[in-house]
C-alpha atoms as a PDB file:
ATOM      1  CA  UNK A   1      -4.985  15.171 -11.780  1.00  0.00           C
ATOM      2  CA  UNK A   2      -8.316  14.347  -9.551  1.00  0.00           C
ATOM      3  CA  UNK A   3      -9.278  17.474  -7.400  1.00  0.00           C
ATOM      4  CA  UNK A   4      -9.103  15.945  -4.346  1.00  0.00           C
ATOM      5  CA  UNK A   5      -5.434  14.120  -4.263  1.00  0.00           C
ATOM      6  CA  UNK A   6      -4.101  17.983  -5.817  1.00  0.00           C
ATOM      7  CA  UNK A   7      -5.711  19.401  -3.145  1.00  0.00           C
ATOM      8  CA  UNK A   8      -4.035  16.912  -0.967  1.00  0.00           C
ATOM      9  CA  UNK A   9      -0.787  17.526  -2.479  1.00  0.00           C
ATOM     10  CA  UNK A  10      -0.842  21.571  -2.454  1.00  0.00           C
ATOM     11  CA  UNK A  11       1.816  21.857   0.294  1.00  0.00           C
ATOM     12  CA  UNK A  12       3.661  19.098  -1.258  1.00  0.00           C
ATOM     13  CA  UNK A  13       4.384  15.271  -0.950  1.00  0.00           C
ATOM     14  CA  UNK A  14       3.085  13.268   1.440  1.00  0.00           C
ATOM     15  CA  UNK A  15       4.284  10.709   3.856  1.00  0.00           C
ATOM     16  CA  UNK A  16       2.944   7.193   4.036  1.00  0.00           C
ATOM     17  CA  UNK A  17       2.822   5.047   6.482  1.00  0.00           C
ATOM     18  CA  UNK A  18       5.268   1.418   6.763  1.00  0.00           C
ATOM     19  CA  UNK A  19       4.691  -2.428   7.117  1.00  0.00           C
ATOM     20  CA  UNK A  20       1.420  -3.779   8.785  1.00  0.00           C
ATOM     21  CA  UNK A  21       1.983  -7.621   8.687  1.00  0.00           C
ATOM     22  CA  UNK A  22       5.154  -7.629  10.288  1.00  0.00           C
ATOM     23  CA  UNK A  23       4.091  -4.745  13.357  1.00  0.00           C
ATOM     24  CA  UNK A  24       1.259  -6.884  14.270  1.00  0.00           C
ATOM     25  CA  UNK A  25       3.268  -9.845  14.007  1.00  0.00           C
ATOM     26  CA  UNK A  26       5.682  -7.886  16.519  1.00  0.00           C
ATOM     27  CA  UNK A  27       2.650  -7.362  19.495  1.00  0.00           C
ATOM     28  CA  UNK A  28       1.819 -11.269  18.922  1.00  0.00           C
ATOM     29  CA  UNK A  29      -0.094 -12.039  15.572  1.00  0.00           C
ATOM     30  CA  UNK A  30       0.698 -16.316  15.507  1.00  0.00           C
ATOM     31  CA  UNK A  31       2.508 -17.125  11.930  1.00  0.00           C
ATOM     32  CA  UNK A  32       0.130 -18.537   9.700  1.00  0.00           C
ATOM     33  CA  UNK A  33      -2.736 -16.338  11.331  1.00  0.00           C
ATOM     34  CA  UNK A  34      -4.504 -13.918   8.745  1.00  0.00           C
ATOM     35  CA  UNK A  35      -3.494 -10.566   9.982  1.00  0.00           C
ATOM     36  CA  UNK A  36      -7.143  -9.159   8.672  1.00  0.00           C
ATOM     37  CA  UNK A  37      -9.297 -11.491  10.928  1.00  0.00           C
ATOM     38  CA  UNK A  38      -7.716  -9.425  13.970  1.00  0.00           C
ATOM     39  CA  UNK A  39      -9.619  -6.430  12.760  1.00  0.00           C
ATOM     40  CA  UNK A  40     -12.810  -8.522  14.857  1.00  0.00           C
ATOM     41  CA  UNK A  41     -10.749 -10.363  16.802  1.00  0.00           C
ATOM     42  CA  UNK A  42      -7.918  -7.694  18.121  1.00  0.00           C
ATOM     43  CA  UNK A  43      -9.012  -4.042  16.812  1.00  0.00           C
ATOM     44  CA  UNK A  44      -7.549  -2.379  19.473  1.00  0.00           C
ATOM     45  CA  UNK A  45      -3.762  -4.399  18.924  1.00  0.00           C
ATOM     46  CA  UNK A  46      -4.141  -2.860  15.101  1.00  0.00           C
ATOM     47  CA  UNK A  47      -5.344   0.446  16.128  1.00  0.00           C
ATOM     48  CA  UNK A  48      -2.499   0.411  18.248  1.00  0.00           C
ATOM     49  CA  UNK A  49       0.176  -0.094  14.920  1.00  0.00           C
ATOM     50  CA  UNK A  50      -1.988   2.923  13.014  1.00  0.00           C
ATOM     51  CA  UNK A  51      -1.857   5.042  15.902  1.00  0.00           C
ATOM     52  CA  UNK A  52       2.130   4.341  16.270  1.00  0.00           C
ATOM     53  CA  UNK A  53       2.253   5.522  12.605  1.00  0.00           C
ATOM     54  CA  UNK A  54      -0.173   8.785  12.957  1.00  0.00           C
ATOM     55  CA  UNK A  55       2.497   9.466  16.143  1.00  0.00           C
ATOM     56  CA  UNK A  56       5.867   8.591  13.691  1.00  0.00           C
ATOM     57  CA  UNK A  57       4.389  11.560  11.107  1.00  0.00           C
ATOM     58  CA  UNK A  58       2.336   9.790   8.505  1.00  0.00           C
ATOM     59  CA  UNK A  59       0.079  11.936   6.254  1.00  0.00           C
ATOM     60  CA  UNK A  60      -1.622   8.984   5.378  1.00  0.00           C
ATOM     61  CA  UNK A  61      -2.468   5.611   6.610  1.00  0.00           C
ATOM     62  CA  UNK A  62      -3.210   2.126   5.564  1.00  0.00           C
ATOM     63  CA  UNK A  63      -5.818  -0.157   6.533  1.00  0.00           C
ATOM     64  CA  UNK A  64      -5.667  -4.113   7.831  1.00  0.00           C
ATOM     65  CA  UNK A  65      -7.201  -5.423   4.858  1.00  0.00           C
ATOM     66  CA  UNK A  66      -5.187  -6.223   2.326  1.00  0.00           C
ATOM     67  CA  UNK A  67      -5.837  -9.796   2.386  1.00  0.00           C
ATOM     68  CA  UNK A  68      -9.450  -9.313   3.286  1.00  0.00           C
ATOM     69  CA  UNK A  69     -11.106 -10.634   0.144  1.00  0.00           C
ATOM     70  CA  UNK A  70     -13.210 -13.573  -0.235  1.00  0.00           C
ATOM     71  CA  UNK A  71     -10.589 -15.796  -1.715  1.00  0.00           C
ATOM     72  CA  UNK A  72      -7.964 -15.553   0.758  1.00  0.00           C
ATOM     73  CA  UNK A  73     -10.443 -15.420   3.724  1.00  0.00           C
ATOM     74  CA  UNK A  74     -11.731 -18.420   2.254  1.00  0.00           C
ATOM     75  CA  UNK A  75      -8.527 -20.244   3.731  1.00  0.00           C
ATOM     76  CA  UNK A  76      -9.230 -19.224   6.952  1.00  0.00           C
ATOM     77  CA  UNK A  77     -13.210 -20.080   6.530  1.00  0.00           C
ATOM     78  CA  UNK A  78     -14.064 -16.593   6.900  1.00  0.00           C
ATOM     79  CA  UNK A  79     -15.290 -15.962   3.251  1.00  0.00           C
ATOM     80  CA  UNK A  80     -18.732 -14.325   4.632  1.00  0.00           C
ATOM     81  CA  UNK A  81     -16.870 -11.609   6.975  1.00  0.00           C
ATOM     82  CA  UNK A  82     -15.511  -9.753   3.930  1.00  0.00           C
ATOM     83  CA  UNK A  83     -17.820  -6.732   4.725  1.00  0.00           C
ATOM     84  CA  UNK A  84     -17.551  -7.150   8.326  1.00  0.00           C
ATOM     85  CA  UNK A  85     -13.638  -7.124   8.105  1.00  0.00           C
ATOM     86  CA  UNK A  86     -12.982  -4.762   5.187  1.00  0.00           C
ATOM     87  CA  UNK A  87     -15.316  -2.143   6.710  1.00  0.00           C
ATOM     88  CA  UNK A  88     -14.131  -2.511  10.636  1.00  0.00           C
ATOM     89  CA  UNK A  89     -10.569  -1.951   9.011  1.00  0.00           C
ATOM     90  CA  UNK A  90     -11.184   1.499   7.739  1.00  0.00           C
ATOM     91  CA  UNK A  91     -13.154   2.498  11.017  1.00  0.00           C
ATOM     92  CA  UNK A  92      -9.972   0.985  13.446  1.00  0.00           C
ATOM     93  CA  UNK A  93      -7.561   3.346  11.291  1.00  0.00           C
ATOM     94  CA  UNK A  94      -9.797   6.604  11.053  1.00  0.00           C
ATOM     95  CA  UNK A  95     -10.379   6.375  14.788  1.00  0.00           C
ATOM     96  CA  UNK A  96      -6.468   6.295  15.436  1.00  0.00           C
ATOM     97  CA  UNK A  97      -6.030   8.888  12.800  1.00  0.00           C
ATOM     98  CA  UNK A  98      -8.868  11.403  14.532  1.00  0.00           C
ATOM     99  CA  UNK A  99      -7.548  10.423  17.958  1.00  0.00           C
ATOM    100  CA  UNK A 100      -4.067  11.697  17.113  1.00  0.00           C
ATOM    101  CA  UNK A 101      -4.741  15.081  17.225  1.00  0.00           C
ATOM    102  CA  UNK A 102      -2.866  15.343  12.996  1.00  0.00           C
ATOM    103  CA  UNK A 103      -4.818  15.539   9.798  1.00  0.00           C
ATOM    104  CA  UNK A 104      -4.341  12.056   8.499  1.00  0.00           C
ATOM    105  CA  UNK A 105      -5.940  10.389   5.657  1.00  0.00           C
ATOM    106  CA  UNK A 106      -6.944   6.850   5.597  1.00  0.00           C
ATOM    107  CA  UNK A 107      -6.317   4.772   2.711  1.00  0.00           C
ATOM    108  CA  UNK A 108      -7.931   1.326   2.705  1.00  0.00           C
ATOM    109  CA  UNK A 109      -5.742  -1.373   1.506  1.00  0.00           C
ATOM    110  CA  UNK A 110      -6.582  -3.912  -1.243  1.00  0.00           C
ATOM    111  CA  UNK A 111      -3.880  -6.389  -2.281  1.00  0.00           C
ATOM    112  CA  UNK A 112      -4.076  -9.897  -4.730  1.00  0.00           C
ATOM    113  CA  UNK A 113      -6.902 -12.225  -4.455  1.00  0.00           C
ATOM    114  CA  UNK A 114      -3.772 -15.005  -4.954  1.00  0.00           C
ATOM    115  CA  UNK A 115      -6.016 -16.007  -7.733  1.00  0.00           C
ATOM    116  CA  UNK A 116      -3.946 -16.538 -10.784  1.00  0.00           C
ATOM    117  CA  UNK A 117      -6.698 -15.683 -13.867  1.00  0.00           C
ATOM    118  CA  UNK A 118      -4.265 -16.683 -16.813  1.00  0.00           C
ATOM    119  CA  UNK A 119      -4.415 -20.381 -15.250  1.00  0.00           C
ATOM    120  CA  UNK A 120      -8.048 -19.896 -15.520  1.00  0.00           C
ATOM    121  CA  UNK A 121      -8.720 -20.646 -11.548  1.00  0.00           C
ATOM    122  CA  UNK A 122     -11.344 -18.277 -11.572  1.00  0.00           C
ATOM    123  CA  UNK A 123     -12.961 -15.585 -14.407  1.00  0.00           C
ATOM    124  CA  UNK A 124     -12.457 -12.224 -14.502  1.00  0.00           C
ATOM    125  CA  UNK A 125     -15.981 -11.621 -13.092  1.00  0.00           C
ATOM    126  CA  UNK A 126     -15.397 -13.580 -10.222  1.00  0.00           C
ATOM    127  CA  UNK A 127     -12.707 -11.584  -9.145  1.00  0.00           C
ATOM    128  CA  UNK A 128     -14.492  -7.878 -10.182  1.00  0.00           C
ATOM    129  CA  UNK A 129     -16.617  -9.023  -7.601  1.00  0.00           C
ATOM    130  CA  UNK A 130     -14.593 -10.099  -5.431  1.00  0.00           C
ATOM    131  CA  UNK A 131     -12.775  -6.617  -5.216  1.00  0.00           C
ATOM    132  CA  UNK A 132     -16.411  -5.017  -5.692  1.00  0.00           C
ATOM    133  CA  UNK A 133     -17.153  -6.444  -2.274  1.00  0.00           C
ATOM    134  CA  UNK A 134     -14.476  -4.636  -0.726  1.00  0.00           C
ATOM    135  CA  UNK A 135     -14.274  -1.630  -2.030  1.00  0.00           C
ATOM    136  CA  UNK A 136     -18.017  -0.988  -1.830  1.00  0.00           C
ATOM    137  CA  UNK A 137     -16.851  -2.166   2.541  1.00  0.00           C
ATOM    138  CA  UNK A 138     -14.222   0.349   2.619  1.00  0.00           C
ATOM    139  CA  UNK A 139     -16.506   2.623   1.189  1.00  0.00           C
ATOM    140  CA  UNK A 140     -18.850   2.474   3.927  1.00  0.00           C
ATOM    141  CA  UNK A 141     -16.405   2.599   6.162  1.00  0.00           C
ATOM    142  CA  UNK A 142     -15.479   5.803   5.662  1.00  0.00           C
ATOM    143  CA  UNK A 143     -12.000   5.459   3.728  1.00  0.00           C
ATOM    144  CA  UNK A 144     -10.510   8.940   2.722  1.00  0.00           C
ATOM    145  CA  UNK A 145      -9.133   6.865  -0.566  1.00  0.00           C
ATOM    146  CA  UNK A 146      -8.399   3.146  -1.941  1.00  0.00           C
ATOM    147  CA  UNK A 147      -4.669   1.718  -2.313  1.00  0.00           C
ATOM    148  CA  UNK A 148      -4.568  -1.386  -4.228  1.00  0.00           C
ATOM    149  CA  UNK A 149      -1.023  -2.564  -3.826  1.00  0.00           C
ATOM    150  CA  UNK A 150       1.559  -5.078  -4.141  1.00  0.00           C
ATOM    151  CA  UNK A 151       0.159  -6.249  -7.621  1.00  0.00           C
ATOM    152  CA  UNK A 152       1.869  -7.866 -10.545  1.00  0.00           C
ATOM    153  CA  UNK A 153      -0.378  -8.768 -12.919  1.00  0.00           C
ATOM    154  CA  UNK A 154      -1.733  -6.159 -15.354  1.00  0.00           C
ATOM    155  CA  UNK A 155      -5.232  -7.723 -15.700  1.00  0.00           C
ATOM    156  CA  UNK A 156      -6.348  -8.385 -12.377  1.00  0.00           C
ATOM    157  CA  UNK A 157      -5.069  -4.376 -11.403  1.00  0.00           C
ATOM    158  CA  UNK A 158      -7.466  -3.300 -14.304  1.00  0.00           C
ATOM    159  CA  UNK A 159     -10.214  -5.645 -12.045  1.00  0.00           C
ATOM    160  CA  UNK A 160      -9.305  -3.835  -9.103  1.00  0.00           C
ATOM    161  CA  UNK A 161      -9.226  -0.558  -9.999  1.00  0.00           C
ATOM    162  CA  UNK A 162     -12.774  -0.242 -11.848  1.00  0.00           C
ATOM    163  CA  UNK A 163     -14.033  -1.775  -8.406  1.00  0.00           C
ATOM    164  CA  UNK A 164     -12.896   0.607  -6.435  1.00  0.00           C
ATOM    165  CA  UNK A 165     -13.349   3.647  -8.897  1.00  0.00           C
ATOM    166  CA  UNK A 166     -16.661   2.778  -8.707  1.00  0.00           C
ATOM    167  CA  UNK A 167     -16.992   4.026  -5.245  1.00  0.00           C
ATOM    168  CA  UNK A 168     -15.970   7.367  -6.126  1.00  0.00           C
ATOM    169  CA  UNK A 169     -12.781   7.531  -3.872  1.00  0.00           C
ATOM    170  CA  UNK A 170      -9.300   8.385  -5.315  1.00  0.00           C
ATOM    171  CA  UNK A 171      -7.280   5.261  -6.341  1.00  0.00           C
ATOM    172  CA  UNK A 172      -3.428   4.553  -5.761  1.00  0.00           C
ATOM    173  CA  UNK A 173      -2.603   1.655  -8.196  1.00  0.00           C
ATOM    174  CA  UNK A 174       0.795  -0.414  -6.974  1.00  0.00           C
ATOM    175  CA  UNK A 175       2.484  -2.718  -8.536  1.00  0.00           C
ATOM    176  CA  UNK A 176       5.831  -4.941  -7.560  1.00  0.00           C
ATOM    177  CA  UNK A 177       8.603  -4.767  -9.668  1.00  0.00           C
ATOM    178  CA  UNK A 178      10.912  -8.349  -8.140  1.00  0.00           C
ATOM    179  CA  UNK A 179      11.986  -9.884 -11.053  1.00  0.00           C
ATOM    180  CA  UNK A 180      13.956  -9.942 -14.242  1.00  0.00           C
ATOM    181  CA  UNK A 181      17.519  -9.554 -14.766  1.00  0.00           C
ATOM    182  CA  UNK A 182      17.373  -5.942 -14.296  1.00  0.00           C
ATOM    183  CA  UNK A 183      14.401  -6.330 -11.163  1.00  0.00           C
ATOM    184  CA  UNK A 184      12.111  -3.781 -13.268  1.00  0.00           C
ATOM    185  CA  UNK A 185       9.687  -6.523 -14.067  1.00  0.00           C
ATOM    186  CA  UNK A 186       6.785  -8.150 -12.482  1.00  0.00           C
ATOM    187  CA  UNK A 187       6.588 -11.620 -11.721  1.00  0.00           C
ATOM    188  CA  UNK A 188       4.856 -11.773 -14.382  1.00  0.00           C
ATOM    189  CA  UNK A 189       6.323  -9.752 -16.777  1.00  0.00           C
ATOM    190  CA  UNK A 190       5.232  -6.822 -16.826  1.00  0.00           C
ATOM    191  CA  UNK A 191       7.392  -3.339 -17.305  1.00  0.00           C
ATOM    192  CA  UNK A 192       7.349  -0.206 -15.530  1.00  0.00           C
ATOM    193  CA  UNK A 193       5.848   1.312 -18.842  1.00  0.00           C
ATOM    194  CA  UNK A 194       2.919  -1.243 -19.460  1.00  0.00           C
ATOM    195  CA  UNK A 195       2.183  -0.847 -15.819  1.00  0.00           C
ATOM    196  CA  UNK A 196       2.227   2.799 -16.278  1.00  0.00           C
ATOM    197  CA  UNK A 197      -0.395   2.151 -19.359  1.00  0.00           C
ATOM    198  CA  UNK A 198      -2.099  -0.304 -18.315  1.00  0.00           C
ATOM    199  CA  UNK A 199      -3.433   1.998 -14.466  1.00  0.00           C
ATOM    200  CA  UNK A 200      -4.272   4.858 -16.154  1.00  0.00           C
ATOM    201  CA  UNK A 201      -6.397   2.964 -18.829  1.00  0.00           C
ATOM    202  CA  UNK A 202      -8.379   1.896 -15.928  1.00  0.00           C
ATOM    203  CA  UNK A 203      -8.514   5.177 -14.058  1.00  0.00           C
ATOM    204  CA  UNK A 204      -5.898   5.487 -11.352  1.00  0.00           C
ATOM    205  CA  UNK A 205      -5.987   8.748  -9.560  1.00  0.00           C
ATOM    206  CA  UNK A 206      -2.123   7.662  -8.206  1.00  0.00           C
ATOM    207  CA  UNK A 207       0.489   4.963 -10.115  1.00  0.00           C
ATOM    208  CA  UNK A 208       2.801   3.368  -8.065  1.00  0.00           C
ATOM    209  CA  UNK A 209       5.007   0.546  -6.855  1.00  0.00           C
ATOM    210  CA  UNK A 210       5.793  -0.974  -3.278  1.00  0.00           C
ATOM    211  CA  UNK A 211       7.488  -4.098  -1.608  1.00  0.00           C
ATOM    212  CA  UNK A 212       9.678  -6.743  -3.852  1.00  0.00           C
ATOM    213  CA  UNK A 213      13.065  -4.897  -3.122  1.00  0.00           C
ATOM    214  CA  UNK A 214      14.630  -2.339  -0.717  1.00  0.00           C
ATOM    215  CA  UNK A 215      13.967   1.130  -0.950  1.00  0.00           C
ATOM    216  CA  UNK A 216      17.351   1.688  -3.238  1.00  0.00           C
ATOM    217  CA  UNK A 217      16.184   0.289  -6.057  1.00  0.00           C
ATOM    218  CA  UNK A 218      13.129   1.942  -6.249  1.00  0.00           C
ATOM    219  CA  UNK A 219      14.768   5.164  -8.231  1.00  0.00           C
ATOM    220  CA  UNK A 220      14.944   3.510 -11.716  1.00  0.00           C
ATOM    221  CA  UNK A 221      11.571   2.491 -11.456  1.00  0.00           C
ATOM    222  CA  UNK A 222      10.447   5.739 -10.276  1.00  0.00           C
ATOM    223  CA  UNK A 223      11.918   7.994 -13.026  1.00  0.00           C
ATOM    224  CA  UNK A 224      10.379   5.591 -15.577  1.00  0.00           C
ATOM    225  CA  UNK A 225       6.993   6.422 -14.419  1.00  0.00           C
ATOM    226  CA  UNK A 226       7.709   9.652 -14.201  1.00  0.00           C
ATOM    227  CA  UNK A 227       8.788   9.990 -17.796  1.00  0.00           C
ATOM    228  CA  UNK A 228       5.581   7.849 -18.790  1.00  0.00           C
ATOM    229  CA  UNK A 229       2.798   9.665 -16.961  1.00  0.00           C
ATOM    230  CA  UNK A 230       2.284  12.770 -15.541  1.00  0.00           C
ATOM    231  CA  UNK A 231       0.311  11.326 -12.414  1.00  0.00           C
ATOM    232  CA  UNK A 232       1.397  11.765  -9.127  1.00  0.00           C
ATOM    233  CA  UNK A 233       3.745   8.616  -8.014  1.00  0.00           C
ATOM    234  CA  UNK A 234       3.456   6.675  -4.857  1.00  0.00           C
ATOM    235  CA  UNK A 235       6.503   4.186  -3.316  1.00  0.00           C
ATOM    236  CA  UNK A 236       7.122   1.932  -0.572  1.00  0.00           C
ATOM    237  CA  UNK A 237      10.254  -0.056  -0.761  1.00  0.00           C
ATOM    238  CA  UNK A 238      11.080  -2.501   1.790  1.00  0.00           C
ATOM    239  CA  UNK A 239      14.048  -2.165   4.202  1.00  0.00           C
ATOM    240  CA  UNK A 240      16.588  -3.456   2.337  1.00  0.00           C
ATOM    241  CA  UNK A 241      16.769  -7.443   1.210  1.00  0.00           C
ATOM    242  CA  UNK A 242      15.739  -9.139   4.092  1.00  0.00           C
ATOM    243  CA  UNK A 243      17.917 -11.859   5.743  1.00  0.00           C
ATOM    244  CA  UNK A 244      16.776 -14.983   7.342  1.00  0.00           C
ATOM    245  CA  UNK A 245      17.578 -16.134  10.630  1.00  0.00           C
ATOM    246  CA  UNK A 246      16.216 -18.995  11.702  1.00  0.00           C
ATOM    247  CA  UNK A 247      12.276 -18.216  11.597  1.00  0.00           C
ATOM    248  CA  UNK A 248      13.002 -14.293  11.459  1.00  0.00           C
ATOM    249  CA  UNK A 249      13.288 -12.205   8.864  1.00  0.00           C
ATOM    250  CA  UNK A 250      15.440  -9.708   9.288  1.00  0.00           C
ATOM    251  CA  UNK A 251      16.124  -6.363   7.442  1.00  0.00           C
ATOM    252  CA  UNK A 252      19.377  -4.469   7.727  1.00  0.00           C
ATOM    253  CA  UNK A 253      18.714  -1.174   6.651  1.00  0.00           C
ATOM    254  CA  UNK A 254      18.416   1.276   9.361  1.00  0.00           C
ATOM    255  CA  UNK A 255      15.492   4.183   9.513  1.00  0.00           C
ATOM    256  CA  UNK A 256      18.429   6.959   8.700  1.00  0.00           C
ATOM    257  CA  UNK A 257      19.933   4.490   5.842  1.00  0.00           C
ATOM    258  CA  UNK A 258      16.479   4.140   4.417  1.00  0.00           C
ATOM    259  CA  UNK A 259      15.881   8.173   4.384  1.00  0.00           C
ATOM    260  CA  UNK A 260      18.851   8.901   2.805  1.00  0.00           C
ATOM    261  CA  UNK A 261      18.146   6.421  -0.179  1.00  0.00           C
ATOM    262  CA  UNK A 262      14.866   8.440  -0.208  1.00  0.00           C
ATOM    263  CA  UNK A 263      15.607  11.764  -0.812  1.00  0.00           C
ATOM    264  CA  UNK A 264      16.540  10.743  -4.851  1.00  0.00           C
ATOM    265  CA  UNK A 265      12.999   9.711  -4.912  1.00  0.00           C
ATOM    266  CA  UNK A 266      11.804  13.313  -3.723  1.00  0.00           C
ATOM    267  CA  UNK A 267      13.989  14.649  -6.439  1.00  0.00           C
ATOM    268  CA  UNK A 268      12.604  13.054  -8.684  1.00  0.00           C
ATOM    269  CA  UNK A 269       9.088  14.147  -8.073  1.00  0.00           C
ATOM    270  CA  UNK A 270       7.435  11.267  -5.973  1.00  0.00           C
ATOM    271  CA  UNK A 271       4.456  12.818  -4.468  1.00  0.00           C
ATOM    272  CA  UNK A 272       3.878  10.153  -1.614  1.00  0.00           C
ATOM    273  CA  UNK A 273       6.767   8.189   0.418  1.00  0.00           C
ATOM    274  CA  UNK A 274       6.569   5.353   2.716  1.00  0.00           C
ATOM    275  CA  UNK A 275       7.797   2.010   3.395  1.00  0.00           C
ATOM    276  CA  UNK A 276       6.155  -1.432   2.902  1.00  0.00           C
ATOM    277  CA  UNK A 277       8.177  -4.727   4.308  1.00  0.00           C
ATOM    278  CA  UNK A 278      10.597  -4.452   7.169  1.00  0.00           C
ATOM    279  CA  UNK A 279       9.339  -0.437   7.966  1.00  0.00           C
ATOM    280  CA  UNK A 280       7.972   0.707  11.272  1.00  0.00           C
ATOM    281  CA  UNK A 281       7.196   3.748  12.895  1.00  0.00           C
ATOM    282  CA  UNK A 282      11.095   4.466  13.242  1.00  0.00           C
ATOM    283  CA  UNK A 283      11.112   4.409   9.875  1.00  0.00           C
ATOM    284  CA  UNK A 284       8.798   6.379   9.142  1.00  0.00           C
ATOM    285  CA  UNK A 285       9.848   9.364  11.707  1.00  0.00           C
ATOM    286  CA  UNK A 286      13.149   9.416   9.609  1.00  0.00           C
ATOM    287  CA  UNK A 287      10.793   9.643   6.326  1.00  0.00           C
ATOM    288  CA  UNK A 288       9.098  12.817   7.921  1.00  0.00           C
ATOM    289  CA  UNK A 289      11.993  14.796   9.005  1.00  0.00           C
ATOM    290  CA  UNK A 290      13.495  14.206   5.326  1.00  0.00           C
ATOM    291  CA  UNK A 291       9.911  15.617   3.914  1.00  0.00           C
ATOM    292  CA  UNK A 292       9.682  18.661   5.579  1.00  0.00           C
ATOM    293  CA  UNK A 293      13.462  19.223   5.213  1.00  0.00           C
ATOM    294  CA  UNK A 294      12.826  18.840   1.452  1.00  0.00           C
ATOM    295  CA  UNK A 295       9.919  20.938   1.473  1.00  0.00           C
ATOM    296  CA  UNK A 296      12.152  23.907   3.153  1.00  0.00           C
ATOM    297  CA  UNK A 297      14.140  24.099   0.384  1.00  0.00           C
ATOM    298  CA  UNK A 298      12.021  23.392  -2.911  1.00  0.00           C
END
């Protein structure tokens, strides 16, 4: 295991924060907008969501930039601000998480460049760099550690990953099981076990999984990594399966409902708990109080 994320882990697992997208959408980010952007345009409206999650308990928290590379800013003619955004991300979350008066670690957040290589869109050096960019922006931001989540396709993970190993941070690799008859696949294809393979071939630190379904079903998927890898495992689930209502999305499973599906996951030996779609601070208050119950008693 790297040094740092055992030292991290010496008193035991660690809480995570919940969703960003759908908290900022909450204190008036327009649909359509990209949520990134507002790290120039709003900082203080995100550092208010990270600061809500230092205050709920998190041990760690996650940047506004998961979006933030040059392909998917490119939509919003903002390809030149990846530095800009990607670095003003990391510094908006480390100020709320030195301002709240709690050890918390920032993690900056790296998701898909909605690229898709095996269509041949782009080459796999176009999107190295692409993920170079950032990670060499979170870098100098002063990230505590790179989380490159909500992935589902093994080769452009690999990409990811080498970028931001090169930095020298520790890595979380994530990956979205959604699909399948079973739900332990990708979308596109991939298992628990060749995701498992496929991150520590490329030097995660920390395997995981996050988003695609609610927090439930995140068990099966979590004792198959753990019987593949000896790594420490990180999950987010989402709320439950959300519900549409009219232009809302709407997820029925309450912050107590969501801790008690947890706890199998401590069990089982997850070393870092949060929530991804659907979560908020509520959420993740319920998450802490289960942690340092479970700590008491293991």
């Amino acid at each position: 295991m790297n040094e740092t994320v055992a030292k991290w882990l010496s008193n035991g697992p660690l809480v995570l924060d919940g969703g960003m997208g759908t908290q900022l959408q909450l204190i008036g980010l327009p649909v359509g907008h990209h949520p990134d952007l507002w790290n120039l345009t709003n900082p203080e409206k995100v550092g208010q969501v990270a600061a809500a999650y230092c205050a709920a308990g998190s041990d760690i928290i996650l940047t506004n930039t998961f979006g933030a590379n040059r392909f998917l800013l490119a939509r919003h003619d903002a390809a030149d601000k990846v530095a800009e955004v990607n670095k003003r991300g990391v510094e908006i979350a480390k100020k709320a998480a030195a301002e709240s008066g709690r050890d918390v670690l920032v993690f900056a957040s790296m998701g898909p460049t909605g690229v898709m290589l095996m269509m041949g869109q782009e080459t796999p050096e176009a999107l190295r760099e692409a993920f170079q960019a950032q990670a060499e922006a979170m870098a100098a931001g002063g990230a505590d550690g790179i989380v490159i989540e909500t992935m589902s396709d093994i080769a452009e993970i690999k990409l990811a990953i080498e970028a931001a190993k090169s930095t020298g941070l520790p890595v979380a690799a994530s990956m979205t099981f959604d699909s399948g008859k079973k739900k332990d696949r990708t979308m596109m294809g991939v298992t628990p076990e060749q995701a498992v393979a496929a991150m520590t071939e490329a030097g995660a630190d920390i395997i995981g999984s996050n988003c695609g379904q609610g927090i439930d079903a995140f068990l099966p998927i979590c004792q198959r990594y753990r019987a593949a890898s000896d790594l420490p495992v990180w999950m987010k689930g989402n709320a439950g399966l959300p519900q549409v209502a009219g232009e809302k999305v709407i997820y029925n499973q309450t912050p107590e409902g969501f801790a008690a599906a947890s706890k199998a996951l401590l069990d089982e030996g997850v070393s870092f708990l949060g929530g991804c779609c659907g979560t908020t601070p509520e959420y993740i208050k319920e998450i802490r109080k289960l942690v340092d119950s479970w700590k008491e008693t293991h």
